[in-house]
PDB file of N, CA and C in Angstrom:
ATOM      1  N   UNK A   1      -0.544  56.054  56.796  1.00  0.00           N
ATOM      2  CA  UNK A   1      -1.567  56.004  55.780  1.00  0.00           C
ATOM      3  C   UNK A   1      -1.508  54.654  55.065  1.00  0.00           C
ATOM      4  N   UNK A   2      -2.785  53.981  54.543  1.00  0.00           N
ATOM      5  CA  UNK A   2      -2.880  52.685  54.235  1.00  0.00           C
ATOM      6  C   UNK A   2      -3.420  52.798  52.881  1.00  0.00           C
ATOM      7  N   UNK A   3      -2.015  52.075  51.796  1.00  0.00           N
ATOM      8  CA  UNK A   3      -1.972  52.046  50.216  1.00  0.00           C
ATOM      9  C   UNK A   3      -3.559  51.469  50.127  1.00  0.00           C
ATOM     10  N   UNK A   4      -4.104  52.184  49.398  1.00  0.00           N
ATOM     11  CA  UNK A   4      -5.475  51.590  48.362  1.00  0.00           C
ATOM     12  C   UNK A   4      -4.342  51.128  47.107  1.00  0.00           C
ATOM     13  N   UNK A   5      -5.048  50.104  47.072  1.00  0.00           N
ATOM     14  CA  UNK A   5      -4.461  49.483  45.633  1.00  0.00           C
ATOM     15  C   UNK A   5      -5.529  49.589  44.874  1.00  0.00           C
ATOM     16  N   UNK A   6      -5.420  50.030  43.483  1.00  0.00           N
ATOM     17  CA  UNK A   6      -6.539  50.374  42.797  1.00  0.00           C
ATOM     18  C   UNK A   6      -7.106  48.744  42.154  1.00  0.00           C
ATOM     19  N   UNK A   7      -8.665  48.719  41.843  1.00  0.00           N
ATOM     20  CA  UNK A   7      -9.131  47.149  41.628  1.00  0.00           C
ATOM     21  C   UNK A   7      -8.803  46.898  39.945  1.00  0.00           C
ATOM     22  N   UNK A   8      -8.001  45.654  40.112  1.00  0.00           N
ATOM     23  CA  UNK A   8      -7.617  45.467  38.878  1.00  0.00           C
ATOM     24  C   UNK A   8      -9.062  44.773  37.563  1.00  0.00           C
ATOM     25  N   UNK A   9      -8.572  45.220  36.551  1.00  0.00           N
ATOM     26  CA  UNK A   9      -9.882  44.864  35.666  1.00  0.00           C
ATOM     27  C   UNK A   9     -10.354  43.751  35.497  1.00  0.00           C
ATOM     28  N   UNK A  10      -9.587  42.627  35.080  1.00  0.00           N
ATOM     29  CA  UNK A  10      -9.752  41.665  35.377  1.00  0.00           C
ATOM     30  C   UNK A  10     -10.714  40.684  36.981  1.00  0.00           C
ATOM     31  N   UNK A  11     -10.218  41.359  37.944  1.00  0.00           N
ATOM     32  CA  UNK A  11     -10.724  41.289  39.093  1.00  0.00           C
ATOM     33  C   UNK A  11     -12.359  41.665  38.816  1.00  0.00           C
ATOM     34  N   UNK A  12     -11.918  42.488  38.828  1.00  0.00           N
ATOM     35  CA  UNK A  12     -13.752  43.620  38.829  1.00  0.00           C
ATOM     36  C   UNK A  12     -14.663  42.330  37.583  1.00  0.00           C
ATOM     37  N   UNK A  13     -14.152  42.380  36.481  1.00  0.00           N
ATOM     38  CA  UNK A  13     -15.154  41.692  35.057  1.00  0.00           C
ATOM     39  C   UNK A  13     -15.394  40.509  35.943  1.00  0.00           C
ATOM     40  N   UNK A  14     -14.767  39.424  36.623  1.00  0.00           N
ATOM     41  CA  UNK A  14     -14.634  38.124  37.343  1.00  0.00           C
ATOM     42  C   UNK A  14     -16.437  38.264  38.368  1.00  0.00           C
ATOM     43  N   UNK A  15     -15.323  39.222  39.047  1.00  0.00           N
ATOM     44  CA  UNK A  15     -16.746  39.186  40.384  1.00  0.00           C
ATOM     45  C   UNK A  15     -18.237  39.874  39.804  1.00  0.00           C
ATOM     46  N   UNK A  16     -18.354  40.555  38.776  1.00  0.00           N
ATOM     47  CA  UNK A  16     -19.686  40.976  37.978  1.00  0.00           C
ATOM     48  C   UNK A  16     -20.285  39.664  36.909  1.00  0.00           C
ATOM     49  N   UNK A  17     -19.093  39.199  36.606  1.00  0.00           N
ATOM     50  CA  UNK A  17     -19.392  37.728  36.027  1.00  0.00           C
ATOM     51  C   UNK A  17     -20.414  36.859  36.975  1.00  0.00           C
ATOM     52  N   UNK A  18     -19.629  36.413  37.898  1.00  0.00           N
ATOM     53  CA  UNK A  18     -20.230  35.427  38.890  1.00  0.00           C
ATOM     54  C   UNK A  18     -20.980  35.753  40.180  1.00  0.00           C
ATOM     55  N   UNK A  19     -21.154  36.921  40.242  1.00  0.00           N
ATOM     56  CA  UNK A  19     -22.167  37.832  41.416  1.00  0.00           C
ATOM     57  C   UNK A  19     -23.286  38.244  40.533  1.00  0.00           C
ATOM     58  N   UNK A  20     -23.421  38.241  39.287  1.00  0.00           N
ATOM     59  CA  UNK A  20     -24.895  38.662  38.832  1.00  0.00           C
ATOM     60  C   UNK A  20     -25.876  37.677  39.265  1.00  0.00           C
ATOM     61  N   UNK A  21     -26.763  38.485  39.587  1.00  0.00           N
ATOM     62  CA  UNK A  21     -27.762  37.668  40.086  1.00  0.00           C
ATOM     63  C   UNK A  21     -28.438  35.883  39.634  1.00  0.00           C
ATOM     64  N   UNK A  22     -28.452  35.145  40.186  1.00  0.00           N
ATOM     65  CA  UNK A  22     -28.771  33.616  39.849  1.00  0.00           C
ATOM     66  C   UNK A  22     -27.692  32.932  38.778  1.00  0.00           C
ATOM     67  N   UNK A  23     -26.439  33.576  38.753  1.00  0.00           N
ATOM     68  CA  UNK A  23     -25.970  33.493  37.986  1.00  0.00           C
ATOM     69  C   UNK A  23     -25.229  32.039  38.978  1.00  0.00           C
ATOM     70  N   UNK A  24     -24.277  32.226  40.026  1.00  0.00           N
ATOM     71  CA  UNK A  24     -23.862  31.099  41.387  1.00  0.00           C
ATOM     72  C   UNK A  24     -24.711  29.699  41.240  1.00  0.00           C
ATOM     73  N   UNK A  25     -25.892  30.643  41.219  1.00  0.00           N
ATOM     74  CA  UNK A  25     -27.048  29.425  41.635  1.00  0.00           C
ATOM     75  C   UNK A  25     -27.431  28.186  40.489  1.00  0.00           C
ATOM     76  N   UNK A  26     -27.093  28.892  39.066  1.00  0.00           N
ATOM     77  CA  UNK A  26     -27.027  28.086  37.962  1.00  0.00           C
ATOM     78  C   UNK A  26     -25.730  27.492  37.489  1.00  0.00           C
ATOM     79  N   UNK A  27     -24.962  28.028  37.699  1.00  0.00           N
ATOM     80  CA  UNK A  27     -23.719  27.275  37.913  1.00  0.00           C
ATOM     81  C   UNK A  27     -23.421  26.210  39.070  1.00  0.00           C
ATOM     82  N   UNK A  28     -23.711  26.400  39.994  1.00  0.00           N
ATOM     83  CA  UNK A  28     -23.778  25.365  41.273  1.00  0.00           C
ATOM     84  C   UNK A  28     -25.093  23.690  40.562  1.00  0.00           C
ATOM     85  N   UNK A  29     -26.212  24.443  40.496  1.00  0.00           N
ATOM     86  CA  UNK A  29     -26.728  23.288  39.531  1.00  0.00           C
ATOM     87  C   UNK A  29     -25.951  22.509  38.466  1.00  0.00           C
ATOM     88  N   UNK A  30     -25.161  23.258  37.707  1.00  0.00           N
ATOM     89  CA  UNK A  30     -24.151  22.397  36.714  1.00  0.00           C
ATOM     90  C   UNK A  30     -23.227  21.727  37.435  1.00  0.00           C
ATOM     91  N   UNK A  31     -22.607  22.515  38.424  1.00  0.00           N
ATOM     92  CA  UNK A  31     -21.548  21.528  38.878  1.00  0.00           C
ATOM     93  C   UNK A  31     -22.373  20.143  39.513  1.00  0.00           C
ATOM     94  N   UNK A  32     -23.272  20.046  40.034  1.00  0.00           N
ATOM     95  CA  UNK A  32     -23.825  19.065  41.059  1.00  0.00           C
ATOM     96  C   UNK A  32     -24.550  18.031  39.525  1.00  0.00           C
ATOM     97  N   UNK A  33     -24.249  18.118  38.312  1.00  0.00           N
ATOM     98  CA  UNK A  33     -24.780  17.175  37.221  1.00  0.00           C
ATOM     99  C   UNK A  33     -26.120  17.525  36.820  1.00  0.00           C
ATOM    100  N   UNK A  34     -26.929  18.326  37.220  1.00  0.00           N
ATOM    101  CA  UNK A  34     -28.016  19.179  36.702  1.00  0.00           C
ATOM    102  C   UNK A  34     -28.307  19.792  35.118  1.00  0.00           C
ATOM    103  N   UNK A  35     -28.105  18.710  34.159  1.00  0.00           N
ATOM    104  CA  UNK A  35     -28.221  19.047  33.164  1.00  0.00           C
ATOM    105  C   UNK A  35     -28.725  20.094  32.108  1.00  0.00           C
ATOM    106  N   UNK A  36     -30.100  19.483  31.948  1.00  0.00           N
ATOM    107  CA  UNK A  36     -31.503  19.815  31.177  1.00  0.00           C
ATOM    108  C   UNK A  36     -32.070  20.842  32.177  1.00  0.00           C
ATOM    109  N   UNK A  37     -32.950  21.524  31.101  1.00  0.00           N
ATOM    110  CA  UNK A  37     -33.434  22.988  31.611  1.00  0.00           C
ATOM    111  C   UNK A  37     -34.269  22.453  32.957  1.00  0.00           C
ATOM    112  N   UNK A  38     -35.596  21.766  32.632  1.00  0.00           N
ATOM    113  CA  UNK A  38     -36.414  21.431  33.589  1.00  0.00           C
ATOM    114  C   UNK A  38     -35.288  20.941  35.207  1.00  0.00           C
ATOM    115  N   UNK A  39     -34.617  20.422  34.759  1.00  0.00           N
ATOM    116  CA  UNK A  39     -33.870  20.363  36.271  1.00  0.00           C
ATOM    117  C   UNK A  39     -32.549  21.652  36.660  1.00  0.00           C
ATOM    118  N   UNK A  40     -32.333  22.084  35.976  1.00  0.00           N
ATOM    119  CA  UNK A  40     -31.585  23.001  36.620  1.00  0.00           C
ATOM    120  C   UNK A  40     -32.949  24.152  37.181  1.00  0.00           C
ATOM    121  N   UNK A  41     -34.108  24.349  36.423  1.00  0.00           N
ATOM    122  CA  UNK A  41     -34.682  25.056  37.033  1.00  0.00           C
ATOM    123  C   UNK A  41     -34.980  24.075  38.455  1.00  0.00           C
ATOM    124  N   UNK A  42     -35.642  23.163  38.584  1.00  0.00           N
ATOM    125  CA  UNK A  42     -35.825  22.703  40.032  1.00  0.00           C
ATOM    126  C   UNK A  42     -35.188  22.890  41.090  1.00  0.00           C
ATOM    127  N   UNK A  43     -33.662  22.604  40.680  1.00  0.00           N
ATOM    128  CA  UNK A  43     -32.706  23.224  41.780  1.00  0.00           C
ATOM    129  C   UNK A  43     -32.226  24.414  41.844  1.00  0.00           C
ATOM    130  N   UNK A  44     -33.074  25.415  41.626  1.00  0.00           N
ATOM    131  CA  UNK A  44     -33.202  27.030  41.567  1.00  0.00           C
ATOM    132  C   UNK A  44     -34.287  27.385  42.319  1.00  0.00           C
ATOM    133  N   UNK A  45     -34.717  26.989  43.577  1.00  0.00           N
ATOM    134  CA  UNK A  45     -36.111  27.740  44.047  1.00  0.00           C
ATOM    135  C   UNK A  45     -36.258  29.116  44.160  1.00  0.00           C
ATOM    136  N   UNK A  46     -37.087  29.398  43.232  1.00  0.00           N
ATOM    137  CA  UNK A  46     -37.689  30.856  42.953  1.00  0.00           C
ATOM    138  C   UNK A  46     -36.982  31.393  41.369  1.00  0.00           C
ATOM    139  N   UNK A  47     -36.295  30.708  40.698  1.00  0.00           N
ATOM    140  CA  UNK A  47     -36.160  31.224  39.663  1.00  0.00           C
ATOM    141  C   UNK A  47     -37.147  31.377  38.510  1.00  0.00           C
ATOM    142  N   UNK A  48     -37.415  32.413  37.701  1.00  0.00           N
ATOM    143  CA  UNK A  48     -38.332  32.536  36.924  1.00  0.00           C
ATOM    144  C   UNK A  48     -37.710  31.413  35.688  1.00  0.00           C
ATOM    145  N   UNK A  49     -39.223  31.653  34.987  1.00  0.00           N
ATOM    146  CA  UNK A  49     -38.031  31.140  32.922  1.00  0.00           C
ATOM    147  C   UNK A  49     -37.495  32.040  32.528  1.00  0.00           C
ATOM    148  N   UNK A  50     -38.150  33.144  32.625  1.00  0.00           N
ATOM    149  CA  UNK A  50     -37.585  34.446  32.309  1.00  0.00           C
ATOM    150  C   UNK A  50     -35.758  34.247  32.586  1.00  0.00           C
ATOM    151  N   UNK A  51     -35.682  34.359  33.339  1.00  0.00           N
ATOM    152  CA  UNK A  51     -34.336  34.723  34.176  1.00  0.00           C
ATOM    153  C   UNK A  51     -33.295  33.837  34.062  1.00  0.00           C
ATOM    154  N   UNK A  52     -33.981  32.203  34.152  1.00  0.00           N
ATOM    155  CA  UNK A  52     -33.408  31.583  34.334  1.00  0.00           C
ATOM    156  C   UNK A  52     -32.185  31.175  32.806  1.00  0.00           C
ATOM    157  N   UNK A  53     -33.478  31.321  31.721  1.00  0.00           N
ATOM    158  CA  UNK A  53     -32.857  31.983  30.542  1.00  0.00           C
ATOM    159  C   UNK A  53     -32.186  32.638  29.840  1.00  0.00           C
ATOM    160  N   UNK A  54     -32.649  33.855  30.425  1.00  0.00           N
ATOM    161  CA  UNK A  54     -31.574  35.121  30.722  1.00  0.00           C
ATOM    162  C   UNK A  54     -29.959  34.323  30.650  1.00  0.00           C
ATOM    163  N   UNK A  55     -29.654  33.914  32.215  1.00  0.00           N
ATOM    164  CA  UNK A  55     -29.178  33.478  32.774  1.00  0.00           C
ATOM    165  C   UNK A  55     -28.203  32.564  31.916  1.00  0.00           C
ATOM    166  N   UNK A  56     -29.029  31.127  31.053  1.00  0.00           N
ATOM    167  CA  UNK A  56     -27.884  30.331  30.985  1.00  0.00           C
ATOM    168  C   UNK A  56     -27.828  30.991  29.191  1.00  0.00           C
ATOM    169  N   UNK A  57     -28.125  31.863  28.943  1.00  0.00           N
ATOM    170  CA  UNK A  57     -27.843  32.412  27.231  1.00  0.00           C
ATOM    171  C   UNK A  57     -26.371  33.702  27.470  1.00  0.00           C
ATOM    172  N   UNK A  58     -26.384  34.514  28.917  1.00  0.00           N
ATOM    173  CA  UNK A  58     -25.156  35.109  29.184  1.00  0.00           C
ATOM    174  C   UNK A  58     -24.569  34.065  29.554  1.00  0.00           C
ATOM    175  N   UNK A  59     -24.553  33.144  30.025  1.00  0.00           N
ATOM    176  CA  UNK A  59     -23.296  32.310  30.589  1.00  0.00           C
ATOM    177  C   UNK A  59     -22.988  31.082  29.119  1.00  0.00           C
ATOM    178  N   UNK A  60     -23.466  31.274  28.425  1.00  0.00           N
ATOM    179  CA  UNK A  60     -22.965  30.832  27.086  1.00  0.00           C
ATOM    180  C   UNK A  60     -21.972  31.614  26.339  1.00  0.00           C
ATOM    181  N   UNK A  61     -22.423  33.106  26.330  1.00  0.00           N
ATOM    182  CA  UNK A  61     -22.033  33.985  25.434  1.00  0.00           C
ATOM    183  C   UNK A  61     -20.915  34.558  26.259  1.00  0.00           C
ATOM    184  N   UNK A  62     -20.550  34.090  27.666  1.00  0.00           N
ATOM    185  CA  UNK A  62     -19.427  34.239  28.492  1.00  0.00           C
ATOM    186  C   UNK A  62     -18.555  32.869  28.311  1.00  0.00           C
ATOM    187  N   UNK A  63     -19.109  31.839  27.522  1.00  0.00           N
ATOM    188  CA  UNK A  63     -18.171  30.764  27.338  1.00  0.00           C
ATOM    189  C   UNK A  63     -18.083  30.059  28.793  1.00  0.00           C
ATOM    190  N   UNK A  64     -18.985  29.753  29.282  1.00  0.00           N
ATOM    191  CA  UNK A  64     -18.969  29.054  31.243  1.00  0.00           C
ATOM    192  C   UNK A  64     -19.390  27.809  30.865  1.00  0.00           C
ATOM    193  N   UNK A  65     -20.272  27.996  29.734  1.00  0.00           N
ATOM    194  CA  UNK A  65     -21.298  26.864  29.527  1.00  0.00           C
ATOM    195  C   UNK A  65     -21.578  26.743  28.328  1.00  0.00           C
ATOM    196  N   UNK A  66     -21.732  25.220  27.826  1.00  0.00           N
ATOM    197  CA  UNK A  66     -22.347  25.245  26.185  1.00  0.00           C
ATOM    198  C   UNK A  66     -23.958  24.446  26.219  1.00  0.00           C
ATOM    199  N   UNK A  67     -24.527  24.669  24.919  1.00  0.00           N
ATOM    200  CA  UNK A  67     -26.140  24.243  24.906  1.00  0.00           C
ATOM    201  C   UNK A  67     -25.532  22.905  24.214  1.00  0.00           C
ATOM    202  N   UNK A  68     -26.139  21.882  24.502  1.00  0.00           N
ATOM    203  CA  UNK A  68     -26.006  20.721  23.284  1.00  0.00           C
ATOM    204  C   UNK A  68     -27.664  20.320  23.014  1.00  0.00           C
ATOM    205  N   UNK A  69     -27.960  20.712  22.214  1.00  0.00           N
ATOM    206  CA  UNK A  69     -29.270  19.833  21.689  1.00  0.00           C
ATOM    207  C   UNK A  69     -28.912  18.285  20.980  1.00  0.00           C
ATOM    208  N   UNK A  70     -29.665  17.301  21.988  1.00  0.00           N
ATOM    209  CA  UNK A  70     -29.288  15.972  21.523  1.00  0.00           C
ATOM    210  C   UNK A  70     -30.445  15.374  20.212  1.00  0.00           C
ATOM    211  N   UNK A  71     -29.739  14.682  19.652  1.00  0.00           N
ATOM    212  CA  UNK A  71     -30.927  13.864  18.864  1.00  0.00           C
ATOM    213  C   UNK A  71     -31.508  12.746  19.204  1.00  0.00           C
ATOM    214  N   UNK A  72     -32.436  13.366  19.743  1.00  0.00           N
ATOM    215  CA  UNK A  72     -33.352  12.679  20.204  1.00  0.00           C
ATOM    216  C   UNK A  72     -35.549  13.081  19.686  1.00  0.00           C
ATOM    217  N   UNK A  73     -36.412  12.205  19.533  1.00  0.00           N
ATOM    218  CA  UNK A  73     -37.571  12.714  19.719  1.00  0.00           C
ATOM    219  C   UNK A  73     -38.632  12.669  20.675  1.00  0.00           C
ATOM    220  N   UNK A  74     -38.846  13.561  21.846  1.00  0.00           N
ATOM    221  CA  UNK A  74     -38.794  15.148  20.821  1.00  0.00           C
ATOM    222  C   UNK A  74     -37.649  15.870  21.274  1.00  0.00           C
ATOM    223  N   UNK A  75     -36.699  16.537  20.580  1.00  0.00           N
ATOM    224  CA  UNK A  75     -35.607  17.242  20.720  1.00  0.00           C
ATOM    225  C   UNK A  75     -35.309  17.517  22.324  1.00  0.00           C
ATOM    226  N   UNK A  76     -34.705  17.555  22.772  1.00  0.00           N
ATOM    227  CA  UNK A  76     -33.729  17.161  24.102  1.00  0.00           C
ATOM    228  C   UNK A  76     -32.657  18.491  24.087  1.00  0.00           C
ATOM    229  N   UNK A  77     -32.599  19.450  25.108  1.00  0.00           N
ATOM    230  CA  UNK A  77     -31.302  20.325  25.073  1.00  0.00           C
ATOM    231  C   UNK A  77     -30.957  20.172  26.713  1.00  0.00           C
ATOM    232  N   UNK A  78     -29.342  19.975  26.698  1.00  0.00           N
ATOM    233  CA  UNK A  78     -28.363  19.604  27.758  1.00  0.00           C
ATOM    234  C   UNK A  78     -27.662  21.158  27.487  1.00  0.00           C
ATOM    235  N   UNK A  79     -27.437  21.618  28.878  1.00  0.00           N
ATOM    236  CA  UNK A  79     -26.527  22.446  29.340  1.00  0.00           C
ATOM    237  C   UNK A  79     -25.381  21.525  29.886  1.00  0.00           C
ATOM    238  N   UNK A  80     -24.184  21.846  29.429  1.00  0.00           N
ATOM    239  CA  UNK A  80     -22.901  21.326  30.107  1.00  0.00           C
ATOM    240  C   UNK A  80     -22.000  22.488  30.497  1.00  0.00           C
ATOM    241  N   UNK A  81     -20.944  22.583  31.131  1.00  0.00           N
ATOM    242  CA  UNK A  81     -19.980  23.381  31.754  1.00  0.00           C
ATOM    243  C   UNK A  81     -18.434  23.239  30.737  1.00  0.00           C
ATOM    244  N   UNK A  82     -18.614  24.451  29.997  1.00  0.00           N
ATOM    245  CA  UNK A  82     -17.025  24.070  29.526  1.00  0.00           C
ATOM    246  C   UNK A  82     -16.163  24.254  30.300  1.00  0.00           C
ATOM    247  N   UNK A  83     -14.627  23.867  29.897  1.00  0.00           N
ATOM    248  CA  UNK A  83     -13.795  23.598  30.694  1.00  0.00           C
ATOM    249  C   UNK A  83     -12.980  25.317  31.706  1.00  0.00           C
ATOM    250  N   UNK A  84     -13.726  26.455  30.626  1.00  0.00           N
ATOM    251  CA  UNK A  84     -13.605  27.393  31.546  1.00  0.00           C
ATOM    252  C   UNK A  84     -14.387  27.940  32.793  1.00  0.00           C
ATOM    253  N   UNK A  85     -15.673  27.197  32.369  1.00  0.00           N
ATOM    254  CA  UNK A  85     -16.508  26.796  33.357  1.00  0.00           C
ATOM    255  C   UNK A  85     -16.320  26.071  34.962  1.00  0.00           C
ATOM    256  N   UNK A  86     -15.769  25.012  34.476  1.00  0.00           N
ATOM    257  CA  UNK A  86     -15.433  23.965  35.528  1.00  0.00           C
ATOM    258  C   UNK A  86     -14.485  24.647  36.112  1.00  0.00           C
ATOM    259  N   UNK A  87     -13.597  25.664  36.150  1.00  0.00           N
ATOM    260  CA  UNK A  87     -12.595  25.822  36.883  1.00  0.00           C
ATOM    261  C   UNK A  87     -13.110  27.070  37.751  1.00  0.00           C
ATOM    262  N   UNK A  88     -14.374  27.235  37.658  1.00  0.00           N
ATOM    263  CA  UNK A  88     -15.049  27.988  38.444  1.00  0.00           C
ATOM    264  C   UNK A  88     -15.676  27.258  39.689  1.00  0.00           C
ATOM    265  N   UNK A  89     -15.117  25.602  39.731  1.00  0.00           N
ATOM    266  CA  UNK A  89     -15.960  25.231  40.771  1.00  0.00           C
ATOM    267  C   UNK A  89     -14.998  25.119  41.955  1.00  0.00           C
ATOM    268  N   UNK A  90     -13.985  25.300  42.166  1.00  0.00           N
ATOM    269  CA  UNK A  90     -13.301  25.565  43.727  1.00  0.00           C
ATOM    270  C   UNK A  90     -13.410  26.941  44.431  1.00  0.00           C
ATOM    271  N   UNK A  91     -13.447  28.147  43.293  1.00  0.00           N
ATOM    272  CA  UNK A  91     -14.110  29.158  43.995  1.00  0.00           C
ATOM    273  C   UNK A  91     -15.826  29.293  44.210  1.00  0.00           C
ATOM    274  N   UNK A  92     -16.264  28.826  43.704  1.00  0.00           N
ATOM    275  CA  UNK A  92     -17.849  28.870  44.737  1.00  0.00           C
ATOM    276  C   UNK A  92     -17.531  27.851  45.703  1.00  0.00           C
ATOM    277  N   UNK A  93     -17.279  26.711  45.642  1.00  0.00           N
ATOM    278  CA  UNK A  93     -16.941  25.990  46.806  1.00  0.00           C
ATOM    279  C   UNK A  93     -16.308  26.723  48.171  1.00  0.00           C
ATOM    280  N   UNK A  94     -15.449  27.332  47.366  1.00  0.00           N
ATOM    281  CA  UNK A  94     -15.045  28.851  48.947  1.00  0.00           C
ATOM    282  C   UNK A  94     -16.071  29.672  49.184  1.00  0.00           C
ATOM    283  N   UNK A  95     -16.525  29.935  48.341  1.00  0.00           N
ATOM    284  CA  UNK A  95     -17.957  31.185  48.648  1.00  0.00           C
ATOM    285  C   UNK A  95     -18.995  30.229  49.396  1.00  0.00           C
ATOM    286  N   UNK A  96     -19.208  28.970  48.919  1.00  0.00           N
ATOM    287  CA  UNK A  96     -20.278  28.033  50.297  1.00  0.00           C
ATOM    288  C   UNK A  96     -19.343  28.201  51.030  1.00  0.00           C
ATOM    289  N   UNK A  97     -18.119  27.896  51.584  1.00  0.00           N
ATOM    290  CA  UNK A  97     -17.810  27.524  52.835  1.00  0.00           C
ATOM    291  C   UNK A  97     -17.517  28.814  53.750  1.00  0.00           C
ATOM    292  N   UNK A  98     -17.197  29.558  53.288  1.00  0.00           N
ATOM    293  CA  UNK A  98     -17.481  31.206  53.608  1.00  0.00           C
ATOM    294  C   UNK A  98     -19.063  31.401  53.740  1.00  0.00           C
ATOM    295  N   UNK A  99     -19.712  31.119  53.052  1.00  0.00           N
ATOM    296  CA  UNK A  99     -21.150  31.485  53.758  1.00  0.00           C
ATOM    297  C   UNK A  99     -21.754  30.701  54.642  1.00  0.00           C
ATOM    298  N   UNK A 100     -21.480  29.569  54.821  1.00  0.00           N
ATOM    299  CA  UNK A 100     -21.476  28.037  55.315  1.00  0.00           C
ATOM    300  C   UNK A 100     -21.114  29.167  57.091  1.00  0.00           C
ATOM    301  N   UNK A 101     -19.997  29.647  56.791  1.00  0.00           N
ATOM    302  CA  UNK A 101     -19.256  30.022  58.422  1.00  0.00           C
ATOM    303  C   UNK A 101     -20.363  31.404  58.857  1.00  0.00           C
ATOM    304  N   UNK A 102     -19.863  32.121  57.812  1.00  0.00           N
ATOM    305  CA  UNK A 102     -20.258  33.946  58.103  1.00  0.00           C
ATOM    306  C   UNK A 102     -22.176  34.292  57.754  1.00  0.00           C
ATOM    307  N   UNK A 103     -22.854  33.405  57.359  1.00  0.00           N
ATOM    308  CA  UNK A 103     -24.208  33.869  56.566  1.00  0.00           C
ATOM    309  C   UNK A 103     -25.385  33.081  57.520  1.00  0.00           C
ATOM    310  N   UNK A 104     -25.842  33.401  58.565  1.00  0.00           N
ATOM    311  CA  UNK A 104     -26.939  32.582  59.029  1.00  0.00           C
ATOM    312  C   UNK A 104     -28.194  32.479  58.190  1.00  0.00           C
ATOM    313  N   UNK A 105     -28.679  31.124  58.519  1.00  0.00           N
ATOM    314  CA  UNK A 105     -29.712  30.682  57.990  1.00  0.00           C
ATOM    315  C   UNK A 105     -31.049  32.005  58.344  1.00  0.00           C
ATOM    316  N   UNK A 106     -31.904  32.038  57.492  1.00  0.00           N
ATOM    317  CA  UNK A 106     -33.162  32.734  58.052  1.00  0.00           C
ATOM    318  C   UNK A 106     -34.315  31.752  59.157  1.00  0.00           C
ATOM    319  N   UNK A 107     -34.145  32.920  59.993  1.00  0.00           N
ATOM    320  CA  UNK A 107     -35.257  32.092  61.065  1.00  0.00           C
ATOM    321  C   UNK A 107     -36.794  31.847  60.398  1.00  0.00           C
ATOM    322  N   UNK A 108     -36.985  30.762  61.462  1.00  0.00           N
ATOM    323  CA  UNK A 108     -37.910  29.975  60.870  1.00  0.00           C
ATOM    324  C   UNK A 108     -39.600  30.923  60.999  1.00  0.00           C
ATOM    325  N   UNK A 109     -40.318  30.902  59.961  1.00  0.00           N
ATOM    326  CA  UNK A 109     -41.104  32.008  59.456  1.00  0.00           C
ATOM    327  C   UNK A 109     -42.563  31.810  61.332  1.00  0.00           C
ATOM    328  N   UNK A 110     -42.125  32.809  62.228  1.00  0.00           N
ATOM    329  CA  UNK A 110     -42.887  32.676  63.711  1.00  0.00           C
ATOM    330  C   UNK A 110     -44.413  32.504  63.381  1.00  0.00           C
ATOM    331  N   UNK A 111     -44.567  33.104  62.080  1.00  0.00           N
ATOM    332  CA  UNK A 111     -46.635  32.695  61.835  1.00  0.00           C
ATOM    333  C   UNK A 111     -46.696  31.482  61.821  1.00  0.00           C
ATOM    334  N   UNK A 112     -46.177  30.524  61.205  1.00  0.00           N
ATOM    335  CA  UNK A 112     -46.889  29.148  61.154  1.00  0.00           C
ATOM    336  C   UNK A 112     -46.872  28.453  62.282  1.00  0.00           C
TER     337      UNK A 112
END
């Protein structure tokens, strides 16, 4: 018979952290220098405002990321990665290279 080890809490809060939806995908924009809203949305294809919002106001209030509004006119707001943030970037780097191996691309759409 093969021990189940029960999932530790920590474990579980981690992977609901960074598996919620577009949550990877906005973090991957920060790591790659994707500042300001208008460009992290660009490098999000298909993200709403809705969501995308959503999105970087939990990953604030999770401490991943801080807002800086610069002074500037007309007012300017920068998303940056705090430093508990940044140490989230060697594990997605495993999750690309794991999907990189195991996740095929979608075939190319046969109507056009």
């Amino acid at each position: 018979m093969t021990d189940i080890h029960p999932v530790c809490v920590r474990f579980h809060t981690a992977i609901e952290l960074i598996g919620t939806r577009w949550t990877g995908a906005v973090l991957r924009a920060l790591f790659t220098g994707q500042h300001r809203y208008a460009q992290i949305k660009a490098a999000i294809p298909g993200v709403s405002d809705t969501m995308l919002a959503q999105r970087l106001r939990a990953l604030q209030e999770d401490r991943l990321i801080e807002r800086r509004v610069l002074d500037t006119t007309p007012v300017q707001v920068e998303y940056h990665l705090t430093e508990r943030g940044l140490e989230l970037e060697p594990v997605l780097e495993s999750v690309i290279a794991w999907s990189h191996k195991w996740i095929p691309l979608p075939e190319p759409d046969q109507a056009s």
